[in-house]
PDB file of N, CA and C in Angstrom:
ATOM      1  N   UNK A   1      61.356 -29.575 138.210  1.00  0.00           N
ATOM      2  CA  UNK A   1      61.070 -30.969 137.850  1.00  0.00           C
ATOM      3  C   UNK A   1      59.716 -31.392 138.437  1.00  0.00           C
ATOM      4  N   UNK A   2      59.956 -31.493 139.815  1.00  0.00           N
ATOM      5  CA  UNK A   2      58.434 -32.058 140.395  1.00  0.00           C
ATOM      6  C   UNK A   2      57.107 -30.796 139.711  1.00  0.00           C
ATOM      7  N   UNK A   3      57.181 -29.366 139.242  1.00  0.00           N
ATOM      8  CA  UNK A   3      56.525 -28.620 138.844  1.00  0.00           C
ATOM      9  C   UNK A   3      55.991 -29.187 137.470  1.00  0.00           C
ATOM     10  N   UNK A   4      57.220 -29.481 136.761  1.00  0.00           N
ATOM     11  CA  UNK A   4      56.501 -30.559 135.339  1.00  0.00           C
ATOM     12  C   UNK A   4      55.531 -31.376 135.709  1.00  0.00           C
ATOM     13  N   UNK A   5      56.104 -32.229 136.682  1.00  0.00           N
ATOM     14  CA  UNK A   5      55.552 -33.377 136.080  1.00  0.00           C
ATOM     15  C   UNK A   5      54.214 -33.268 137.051  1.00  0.00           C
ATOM     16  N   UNK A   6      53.549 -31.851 137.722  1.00  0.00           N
ATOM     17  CA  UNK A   6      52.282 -31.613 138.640  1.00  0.00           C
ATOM     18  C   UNK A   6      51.632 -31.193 137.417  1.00  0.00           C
ATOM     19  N   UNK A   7      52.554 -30.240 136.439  1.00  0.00           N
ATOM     20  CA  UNK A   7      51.438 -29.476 135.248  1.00  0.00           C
ATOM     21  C   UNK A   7      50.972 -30.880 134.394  1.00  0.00           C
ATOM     22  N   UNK A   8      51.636 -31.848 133.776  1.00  0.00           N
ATOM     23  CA  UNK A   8      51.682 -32.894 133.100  1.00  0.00           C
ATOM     24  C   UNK A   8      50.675 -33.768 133.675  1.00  0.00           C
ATOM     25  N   UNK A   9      50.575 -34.290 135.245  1.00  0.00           N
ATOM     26  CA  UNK A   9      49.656 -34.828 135.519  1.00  0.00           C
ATOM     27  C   UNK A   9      48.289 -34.144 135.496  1.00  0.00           C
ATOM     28  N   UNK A  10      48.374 -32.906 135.702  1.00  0.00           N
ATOM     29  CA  UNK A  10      47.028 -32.207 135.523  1.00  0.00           C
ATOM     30  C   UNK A  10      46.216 -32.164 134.028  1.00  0.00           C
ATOM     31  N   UNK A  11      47.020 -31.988 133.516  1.00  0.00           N
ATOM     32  CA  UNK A  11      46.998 -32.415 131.696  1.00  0.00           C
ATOM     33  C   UNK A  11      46.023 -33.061 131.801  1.00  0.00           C
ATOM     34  N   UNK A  12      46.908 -34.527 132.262  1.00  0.00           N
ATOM     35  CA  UNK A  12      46.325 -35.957 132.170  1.00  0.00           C
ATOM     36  C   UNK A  12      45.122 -36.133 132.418  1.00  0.00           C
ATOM     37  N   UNK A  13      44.824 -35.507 133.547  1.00  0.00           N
ATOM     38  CA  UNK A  13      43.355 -35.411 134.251  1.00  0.00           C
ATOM     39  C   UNK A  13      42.389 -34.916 133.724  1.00  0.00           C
ATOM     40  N   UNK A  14      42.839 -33.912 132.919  1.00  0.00           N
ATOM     41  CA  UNK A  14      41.738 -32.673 132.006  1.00  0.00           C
ATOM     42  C   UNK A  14      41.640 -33.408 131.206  1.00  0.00           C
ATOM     43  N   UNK A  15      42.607 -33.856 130.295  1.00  0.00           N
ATOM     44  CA  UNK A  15      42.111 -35.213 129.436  1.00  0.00           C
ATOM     45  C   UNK A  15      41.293 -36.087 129.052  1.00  0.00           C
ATOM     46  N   UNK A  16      41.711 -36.876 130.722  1.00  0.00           N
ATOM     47  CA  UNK A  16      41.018 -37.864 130.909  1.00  0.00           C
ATOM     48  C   UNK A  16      39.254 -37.427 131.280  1.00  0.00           C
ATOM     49  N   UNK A  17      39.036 -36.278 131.636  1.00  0.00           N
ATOM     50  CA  UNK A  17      37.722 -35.690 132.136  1.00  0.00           C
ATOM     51  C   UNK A  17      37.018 -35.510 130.786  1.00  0.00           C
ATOM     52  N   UNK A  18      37.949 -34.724 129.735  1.00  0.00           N
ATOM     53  CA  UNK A  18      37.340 -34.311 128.761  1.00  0.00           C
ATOM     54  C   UNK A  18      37.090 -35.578 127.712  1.00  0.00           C
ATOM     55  N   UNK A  19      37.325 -36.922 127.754  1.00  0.00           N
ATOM     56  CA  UNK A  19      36.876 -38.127 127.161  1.00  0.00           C
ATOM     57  C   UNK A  19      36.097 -38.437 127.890  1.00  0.00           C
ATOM     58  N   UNK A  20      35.557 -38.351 129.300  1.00  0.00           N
ATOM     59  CA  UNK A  20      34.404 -39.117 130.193  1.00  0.00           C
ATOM     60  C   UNK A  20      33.213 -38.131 129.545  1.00  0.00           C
ATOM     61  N   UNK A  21      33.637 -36.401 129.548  1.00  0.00           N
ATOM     62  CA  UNK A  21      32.444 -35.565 129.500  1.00  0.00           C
ATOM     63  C   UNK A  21      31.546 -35.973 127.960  1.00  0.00           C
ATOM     64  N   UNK A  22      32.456 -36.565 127.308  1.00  0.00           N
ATOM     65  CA  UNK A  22      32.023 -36.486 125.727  1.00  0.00           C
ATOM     66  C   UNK A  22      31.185 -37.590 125.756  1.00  0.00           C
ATOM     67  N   UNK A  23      31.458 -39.110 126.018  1.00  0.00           N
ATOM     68  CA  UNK A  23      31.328 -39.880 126.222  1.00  0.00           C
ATOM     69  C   UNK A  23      29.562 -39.770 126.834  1.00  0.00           C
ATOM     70  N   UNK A  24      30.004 -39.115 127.842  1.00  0.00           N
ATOM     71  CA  UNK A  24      28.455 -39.091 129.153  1.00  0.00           C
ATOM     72  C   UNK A  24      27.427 -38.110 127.806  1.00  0.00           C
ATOM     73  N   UNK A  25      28.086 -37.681 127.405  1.00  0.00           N
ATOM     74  CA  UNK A  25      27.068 -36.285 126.583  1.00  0.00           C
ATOM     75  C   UNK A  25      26.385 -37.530 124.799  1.00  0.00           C
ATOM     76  N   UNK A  26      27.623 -38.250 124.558  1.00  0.00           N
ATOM     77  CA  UNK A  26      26.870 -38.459 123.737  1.00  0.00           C
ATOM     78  C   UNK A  26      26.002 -40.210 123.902  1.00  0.00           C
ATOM     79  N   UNK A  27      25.840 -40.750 124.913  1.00  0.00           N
ATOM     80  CA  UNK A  27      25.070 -41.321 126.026  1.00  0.00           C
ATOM     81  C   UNK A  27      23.567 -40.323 126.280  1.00  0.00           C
ATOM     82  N   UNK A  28      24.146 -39.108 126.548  1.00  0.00           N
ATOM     83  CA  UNK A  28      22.706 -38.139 126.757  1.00  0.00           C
ATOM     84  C   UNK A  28      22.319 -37.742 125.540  1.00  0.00           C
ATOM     85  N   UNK A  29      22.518 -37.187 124.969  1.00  0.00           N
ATOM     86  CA  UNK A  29      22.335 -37.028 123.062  1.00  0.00           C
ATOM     87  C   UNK A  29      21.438 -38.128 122.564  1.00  0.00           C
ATOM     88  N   UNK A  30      21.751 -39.831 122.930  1.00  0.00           N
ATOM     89  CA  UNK A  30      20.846 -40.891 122.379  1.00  0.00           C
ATOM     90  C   UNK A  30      19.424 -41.063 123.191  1.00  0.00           C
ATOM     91  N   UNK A  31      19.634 -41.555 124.292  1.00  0.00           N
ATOM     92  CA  UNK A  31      18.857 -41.394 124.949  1.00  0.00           C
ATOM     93  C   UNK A  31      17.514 -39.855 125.147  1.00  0.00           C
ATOM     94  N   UNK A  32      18.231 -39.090 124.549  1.00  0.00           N
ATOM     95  CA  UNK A  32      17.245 -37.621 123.864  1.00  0.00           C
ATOM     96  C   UNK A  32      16.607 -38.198 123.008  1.00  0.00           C
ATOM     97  N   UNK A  33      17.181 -38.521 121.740  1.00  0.00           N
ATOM     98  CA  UNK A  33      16.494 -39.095 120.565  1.00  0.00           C
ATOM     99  C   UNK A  33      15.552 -40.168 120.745  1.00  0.00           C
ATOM    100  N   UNK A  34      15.733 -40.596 122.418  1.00  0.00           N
ATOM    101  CA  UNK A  34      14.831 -41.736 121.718  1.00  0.00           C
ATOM    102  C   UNK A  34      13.652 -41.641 122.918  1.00  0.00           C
ATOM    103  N   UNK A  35      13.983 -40.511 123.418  1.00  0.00           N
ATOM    104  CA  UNK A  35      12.196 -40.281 124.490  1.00  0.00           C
ATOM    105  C   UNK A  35      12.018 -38.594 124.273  1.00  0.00           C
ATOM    106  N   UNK A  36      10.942 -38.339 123.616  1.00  0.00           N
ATOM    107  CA  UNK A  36      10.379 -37.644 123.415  1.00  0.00           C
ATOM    108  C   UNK A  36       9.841 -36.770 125.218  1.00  0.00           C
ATOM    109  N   UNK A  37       9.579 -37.966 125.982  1.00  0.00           N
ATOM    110  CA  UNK A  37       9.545 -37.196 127.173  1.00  0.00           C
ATOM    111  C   UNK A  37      10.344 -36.682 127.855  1.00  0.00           C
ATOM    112  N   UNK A  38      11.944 -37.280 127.508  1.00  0.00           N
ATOM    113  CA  UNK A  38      12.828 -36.452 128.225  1.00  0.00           C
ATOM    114  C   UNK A  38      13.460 -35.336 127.362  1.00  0.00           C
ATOM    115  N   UNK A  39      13.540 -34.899 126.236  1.00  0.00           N
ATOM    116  CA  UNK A  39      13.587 -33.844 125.372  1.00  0.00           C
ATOM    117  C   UNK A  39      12.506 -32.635 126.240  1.00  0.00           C
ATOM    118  N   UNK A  40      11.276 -33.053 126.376  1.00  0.00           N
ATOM    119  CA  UNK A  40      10.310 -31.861 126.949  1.00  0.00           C
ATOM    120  C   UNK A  40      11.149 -31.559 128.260  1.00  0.00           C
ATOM    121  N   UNK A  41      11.133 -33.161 128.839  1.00  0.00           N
ATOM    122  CA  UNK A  41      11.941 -32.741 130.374  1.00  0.00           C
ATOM    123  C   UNK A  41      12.912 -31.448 130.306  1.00  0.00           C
ATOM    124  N   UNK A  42      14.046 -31.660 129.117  1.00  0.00           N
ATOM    125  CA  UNK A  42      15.356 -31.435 128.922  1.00  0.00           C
ATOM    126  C   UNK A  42      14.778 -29.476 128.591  1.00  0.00           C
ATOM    127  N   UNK A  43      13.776 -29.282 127.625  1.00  0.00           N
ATOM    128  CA  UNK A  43      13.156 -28.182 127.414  1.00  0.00           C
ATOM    129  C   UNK A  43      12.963 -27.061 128.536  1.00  0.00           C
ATOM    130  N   UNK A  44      12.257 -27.888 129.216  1.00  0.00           N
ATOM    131  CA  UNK A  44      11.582 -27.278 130.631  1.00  0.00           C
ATOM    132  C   UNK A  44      12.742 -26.742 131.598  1.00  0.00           C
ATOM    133  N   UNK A  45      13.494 -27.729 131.470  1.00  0.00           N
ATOM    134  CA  UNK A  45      14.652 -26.837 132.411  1.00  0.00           C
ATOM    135  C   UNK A  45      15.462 -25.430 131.572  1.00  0.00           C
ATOM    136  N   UNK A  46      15.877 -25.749 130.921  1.00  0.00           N
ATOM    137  CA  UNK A  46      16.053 -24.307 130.224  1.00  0.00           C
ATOM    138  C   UNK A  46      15.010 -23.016 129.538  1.00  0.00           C
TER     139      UNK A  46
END
């Protein structure tokens, strides 16, 4: 029982991480489009 409901909350968490990560990425995605200097920035590191 308490093993459920540790896997279930972990779920929750991955979840909840994987709506913040998308979120933050497509926040970074606009902000790309709209400076040409941070695209080079974004270049340069890779």
């Amino acid at each position: 029982m308490l093993h459920h409901h540790l896997s279930s909350e972990q779920g929750y968490l991955a979840n909840e991480f994987l709506k913040h990560t998308v979120i933050v990425a497509q926040h970074f995605m606009l902000l790309l489009q709209k400076s040409r200097l941070g695209s080079q920035k974004l270049t340069a590191y890779f």
